[in-house]
C-alpha atoms as a PDB file:
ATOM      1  CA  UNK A   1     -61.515 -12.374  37.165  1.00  0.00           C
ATOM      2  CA  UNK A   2     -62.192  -8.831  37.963  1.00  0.00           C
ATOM      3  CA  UNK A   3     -60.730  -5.609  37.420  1.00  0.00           C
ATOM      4  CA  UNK A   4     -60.741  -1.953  36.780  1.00  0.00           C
ATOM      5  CA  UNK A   5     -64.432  -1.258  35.449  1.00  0.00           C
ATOM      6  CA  UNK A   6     -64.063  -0.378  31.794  1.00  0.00           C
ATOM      7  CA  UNK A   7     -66.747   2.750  31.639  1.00  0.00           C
ATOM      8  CA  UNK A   8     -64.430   4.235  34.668  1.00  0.00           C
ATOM      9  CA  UNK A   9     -61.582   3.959  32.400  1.00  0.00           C
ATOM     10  CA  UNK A  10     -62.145   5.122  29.323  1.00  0.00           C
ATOM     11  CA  UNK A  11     -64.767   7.534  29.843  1.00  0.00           C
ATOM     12  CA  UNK A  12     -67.989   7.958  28.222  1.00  0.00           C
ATOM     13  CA  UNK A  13     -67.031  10.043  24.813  1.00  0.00           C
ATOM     14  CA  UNK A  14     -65.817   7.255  22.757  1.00  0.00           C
ATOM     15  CA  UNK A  15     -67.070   6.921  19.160  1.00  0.00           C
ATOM     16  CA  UNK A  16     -69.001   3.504  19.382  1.00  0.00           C
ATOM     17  CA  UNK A  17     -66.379   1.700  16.751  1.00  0.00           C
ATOM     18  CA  UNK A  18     -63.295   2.918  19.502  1.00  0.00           C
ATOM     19  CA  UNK A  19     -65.154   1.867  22.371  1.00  0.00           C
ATOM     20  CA  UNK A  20     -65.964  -1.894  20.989  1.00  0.00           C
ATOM     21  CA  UNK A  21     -61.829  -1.269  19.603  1.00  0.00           C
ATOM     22  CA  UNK A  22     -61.144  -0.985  23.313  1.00  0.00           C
ATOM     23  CA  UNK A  23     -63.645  -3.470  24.982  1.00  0.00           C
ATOM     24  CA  UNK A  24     -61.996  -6.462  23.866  1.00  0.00           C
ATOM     25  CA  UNK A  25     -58.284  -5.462  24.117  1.00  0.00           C
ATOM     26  CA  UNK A  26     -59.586  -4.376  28.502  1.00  0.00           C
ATOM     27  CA  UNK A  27     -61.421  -8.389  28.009  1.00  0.00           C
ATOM     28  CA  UNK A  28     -58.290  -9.940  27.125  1.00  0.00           C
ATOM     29  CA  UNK A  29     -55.887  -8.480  29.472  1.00  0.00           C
ATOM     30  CA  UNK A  30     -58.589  -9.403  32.512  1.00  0.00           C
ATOM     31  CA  UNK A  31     -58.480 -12.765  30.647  1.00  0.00           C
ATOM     32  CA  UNK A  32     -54.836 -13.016  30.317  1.00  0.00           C
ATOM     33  CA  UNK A  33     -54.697 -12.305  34.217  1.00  0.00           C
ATOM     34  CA  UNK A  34     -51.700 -10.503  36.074  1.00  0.00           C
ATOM     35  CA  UNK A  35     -48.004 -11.389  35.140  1.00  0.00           C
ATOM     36  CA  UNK A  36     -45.975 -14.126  36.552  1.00  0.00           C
ATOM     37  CA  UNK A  37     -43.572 -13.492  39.962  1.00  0.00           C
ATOM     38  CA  UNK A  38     -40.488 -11.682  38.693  1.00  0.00           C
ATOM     39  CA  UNK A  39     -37.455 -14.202  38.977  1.00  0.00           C
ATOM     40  CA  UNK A  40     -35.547 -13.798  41.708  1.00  0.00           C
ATOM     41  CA  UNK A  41     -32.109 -13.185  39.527  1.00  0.00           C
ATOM     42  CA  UNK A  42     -34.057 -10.066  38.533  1.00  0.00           C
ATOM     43  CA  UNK A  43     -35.168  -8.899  41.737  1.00  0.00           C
ATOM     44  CA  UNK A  44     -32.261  -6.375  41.946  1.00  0.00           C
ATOM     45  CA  UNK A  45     -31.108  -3.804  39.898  1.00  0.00           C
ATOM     46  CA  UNK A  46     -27.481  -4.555  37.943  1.00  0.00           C
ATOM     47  CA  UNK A  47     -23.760  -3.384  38.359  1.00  0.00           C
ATOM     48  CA  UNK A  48     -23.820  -0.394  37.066  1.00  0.00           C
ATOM     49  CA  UNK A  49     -20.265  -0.531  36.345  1.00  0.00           C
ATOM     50  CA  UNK A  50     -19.524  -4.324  34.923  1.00  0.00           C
ATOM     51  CA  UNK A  51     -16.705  -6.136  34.546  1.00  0.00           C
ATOM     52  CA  UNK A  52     -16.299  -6.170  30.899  1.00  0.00           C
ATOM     53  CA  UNK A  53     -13.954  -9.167  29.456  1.00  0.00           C
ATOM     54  CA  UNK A  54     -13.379  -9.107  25.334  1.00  0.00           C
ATOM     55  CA  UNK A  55     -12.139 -12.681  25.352  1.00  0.00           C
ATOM     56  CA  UNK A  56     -12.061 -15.574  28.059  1.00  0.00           C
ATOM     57  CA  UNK A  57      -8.168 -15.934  28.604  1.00  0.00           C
ATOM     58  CA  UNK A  58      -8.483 -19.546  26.965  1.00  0.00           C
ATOM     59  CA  UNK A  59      -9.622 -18.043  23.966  1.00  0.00           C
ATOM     60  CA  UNK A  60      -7.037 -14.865  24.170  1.00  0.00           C
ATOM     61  CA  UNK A  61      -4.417 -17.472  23.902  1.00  0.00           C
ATOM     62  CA  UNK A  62      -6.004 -19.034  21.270  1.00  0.00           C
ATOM     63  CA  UNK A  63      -6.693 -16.014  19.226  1.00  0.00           C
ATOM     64  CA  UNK A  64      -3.192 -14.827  19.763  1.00  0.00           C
ATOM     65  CA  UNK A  65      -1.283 -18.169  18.697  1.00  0.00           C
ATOM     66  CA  UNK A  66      -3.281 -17.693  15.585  1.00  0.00           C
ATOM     67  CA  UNK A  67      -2.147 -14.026  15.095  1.00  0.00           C
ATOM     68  CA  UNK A  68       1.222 -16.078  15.151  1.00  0.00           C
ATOM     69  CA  UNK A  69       0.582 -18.613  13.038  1.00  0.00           C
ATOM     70  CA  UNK A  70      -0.878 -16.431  10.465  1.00  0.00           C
ATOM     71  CA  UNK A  71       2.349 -13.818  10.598  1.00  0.00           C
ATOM     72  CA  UNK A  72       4.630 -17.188   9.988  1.00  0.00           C
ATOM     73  CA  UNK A  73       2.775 -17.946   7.203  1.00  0.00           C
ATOM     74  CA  UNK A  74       3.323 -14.551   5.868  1.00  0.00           C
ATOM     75  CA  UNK A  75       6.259 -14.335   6.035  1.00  0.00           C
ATOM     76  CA  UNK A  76       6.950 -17.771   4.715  1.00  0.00           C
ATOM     77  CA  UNK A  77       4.826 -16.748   1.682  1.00  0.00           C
ATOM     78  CA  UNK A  78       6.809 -13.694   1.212  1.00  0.00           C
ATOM     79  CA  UNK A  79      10.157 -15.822   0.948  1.00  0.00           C
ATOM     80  CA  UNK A  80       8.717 -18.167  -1.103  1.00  0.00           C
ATOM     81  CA  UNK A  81       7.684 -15.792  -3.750  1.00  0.00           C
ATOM     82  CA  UNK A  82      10.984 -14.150  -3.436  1.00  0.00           C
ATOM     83  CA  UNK A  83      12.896 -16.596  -3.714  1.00  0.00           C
ATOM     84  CA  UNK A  84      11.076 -17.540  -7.093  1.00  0.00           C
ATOM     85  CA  UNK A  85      10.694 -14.048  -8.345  1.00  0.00           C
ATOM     86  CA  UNK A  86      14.167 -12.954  -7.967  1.00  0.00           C
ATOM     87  CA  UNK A  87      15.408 -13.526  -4.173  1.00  0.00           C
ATOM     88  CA  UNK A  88      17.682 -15.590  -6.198  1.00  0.00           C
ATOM     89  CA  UNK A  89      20.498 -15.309  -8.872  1.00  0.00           C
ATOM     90  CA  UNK A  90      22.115 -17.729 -10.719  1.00  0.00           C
ATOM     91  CA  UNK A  91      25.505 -16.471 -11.721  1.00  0.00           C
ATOM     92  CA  UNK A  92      27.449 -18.074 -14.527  1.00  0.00           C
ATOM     93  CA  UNK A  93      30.751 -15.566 -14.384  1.00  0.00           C
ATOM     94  CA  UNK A  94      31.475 -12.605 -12.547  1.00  0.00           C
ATOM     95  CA  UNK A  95      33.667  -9.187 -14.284  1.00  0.00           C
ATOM     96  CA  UNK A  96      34.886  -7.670 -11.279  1.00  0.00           C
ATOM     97  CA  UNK A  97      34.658  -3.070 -11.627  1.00  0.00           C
ATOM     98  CA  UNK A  98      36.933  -1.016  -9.998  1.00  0.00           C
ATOM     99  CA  UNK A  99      37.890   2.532  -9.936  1.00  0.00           C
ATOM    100  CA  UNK A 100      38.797   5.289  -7.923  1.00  0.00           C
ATOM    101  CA  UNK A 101      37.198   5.002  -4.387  1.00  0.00           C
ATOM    102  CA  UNK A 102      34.502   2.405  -5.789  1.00  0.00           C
ATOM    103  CA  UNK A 103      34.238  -1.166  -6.876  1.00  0.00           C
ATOM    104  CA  UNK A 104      31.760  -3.526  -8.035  1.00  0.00           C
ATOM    105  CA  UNK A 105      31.183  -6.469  -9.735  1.00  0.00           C
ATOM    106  CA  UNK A 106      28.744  -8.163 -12.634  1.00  0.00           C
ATOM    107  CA  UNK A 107      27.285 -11.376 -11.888  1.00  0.00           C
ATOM    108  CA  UNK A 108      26.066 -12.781 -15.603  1.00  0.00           C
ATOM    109  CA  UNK A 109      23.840 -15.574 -15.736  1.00  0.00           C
ATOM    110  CA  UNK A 110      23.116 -17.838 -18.140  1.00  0.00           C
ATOM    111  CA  UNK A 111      21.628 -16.886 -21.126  1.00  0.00           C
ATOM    112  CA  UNK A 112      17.959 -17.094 -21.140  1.00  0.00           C
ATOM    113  CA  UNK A 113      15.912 -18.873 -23.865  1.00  0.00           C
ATOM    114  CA  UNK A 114      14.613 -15.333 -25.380  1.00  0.00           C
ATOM    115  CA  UNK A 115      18.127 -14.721 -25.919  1.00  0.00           C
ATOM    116  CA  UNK A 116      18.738 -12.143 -23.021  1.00  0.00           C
ATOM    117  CA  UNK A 117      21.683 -11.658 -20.490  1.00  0.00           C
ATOM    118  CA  UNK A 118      20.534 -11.621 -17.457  1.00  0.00           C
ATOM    119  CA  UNK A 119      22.896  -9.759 -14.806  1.00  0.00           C
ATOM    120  CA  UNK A 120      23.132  -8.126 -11.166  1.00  0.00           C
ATOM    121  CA  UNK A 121      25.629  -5.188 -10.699  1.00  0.00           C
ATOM    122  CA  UNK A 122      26.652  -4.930  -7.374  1.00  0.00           C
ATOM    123  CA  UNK A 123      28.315  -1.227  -6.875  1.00  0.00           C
ATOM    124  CA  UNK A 124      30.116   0.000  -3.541  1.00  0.00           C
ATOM    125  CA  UNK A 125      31.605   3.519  -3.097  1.00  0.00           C
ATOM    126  CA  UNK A 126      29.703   5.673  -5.698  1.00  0.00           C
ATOM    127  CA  UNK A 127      28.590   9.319  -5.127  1.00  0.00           C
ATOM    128  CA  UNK A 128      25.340  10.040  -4.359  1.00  0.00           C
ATOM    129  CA  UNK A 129      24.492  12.108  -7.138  1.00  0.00           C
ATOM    130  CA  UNK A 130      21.967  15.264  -7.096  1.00  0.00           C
ATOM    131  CA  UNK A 131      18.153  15.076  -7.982  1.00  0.00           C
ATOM    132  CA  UNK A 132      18.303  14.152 -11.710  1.00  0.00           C
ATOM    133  CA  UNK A 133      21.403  12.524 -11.814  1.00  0.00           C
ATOM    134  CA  UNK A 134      21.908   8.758 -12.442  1.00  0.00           C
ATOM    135  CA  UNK A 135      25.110   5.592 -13.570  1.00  0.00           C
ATOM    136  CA  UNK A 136      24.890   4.197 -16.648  1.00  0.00           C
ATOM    137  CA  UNK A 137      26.350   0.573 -17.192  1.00  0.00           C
ATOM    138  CA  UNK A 138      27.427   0.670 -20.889  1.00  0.00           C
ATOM    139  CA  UNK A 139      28.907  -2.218 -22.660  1.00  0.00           C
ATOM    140  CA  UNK A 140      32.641  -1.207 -24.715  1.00  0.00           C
ATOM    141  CA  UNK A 141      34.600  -2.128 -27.748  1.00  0.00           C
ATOM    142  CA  UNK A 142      38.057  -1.149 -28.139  1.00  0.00           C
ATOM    143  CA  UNK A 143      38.076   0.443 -24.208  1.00  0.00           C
ATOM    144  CA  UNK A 144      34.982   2.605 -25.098  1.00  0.00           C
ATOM    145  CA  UNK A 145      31.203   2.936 -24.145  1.00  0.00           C
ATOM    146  CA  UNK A 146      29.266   1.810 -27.516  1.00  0.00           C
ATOM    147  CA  UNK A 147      25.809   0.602 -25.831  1.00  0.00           C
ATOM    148  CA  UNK A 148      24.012   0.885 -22.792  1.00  0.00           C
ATOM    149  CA  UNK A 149      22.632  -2.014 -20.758  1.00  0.00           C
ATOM    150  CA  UNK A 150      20.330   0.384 -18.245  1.00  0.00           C
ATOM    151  CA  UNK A 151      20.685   2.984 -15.769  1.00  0.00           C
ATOM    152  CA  UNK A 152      20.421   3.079 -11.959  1.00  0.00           C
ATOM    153  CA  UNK A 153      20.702   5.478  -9.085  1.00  0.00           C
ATOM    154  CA  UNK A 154      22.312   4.815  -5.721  1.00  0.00           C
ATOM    155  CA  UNK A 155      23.149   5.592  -2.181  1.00  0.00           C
ATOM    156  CA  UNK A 156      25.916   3.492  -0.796  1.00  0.00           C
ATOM    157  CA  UNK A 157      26.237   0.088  -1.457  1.00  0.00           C
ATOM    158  CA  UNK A 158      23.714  -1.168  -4.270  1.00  0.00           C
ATOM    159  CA  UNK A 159      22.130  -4.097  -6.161  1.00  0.00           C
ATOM    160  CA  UNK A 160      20.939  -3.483  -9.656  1.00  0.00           C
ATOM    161  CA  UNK A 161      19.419  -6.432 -12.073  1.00  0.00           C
ATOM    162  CA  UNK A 162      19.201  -5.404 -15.345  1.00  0.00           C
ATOM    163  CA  UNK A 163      19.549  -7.824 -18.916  1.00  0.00           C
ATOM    164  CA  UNK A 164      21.033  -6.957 -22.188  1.00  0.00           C
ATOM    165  CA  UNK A 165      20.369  -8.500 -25.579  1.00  0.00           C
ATOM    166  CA  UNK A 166      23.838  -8.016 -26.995  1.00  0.00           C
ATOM    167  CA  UNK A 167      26.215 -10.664 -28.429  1.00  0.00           C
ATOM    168  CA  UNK A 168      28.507 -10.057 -25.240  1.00  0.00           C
ATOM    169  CA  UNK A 169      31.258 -11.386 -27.660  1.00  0.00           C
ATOM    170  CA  UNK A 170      31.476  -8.650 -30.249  1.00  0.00           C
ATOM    171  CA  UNK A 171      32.482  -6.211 -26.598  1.00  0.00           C
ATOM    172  CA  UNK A 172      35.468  -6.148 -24.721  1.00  0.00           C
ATOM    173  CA  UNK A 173      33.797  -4.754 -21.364  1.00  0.00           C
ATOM    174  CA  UNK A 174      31.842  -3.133 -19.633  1.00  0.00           C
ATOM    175  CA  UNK A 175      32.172   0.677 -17.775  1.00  0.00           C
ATOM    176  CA  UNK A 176      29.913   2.437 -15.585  1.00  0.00           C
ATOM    177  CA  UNK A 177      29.411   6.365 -16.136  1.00  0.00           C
ATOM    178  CA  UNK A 178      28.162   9.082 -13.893  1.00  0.00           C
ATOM    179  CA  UNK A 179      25.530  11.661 -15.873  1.00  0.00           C
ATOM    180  CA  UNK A 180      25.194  14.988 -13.909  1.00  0.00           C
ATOM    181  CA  UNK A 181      21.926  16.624 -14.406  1.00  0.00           C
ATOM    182  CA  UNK A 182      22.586  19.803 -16.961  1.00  0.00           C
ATOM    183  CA  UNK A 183      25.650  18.594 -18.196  1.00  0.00           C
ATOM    184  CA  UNK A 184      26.573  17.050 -21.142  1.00  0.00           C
ATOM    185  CA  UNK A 185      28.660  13.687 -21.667  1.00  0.00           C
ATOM    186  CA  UNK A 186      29.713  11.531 -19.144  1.00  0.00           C
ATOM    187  CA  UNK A 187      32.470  10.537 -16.686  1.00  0.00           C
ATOM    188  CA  UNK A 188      33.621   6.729 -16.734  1.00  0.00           C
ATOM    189  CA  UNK A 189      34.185   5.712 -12.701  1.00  0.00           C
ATOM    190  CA  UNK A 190      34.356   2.508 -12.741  1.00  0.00           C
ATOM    191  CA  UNK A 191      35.143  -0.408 -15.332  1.00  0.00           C
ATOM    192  CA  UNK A 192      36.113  -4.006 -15.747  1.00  0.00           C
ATOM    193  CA  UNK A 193      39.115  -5.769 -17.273  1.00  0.00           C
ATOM    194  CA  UNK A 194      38.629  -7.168 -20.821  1.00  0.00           C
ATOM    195  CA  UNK A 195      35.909  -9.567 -20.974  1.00  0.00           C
END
């Protein structure tokens, strides 16, 4: 095959080692010949604005059923572990609270086997009280507040789970108290009948 003469193309100021460097790579391509016919797929130039589609619609379906399925499964976890964590109580008696423009209740449950009183206050009607203000649920003997079994916060109706170690038979009841930040004592509003 012929082709371009090599002296024409590279000139004659080569050092010797560049030149021979040169020779064979001009040898092989004249070996090698010219390139195949372009296909004819090629033989125009593309869109320049394509069509771009993420996902086939089969597989958009597909991919969002299993969005679906996944957020089920979620969800269904979520219950699962809240129902075994606490999203349920098991109440053995109940001390309804009242008081003035608030009641409540105390579900007990059974005793546990470290020797605790489990128990979910349910409170309706309280004050929401300023920043550093909290309730206290206190247990009582002889009408008063001897020990405390936790403190809690609120805004409208609330659910509080708290546990107390007490012999619940050596008290007579049980009272919640409002604390005002900067003051001293407390203010019984609401309580339970004798236990």
């Amino acid at each position: 095959m012929t082709g371009p003469d090599f002296d024409d193309l590279v000139g004659p100021d080569l050092p010797a080692a560049e030149r021979e460097r040169l020779r064979g790579a001009h040898e092989a391509l004249l070996a090698a010949g010219p390139p195949p016919e372009l296909p004819p797929g090629l033989g125009r130039a593309p869109d320049p604005e394509p069509k771009v589609s993420y996902l086939p619609k089969r597989r958009r379906y597909t991919v969002f059923a299993l969005a679906a399925a996944i957020a089920l499964v979620a969800v269904m976890g979520g219950y699962a572990v809240g129902k075994r964590h606490g999203g349920s109580f098991e109440t053995a008696w109940v001390a309804p609270l009242h008081g003035p423009g608030a009641t409540g209740s105390i579900d007990v449950g059974p005793r546990d086997s470290a020797g605790n009183w489990p128990m979910l206050v349910r409170v309706d009607g309280l004050a929401t009280l300023p920043k550093g203000g909290y309730y206290e649920l206190l247990l009582t003997r002889n009408g008063k507040p001897v020990v405390s079994c936790g403190t809690f916060v609120t805004a409208g109706a609330t659910d509080v789970r708290l546990n107390v170690p007490y012999q619940l038979k050596n008290f007579d009841g049980w009272v919640v108290a409002r604390h005002l930040p900067g003051r001293r004592g407390e203010r019984v509003v609401l309580r339970t009948n004798r236990v």
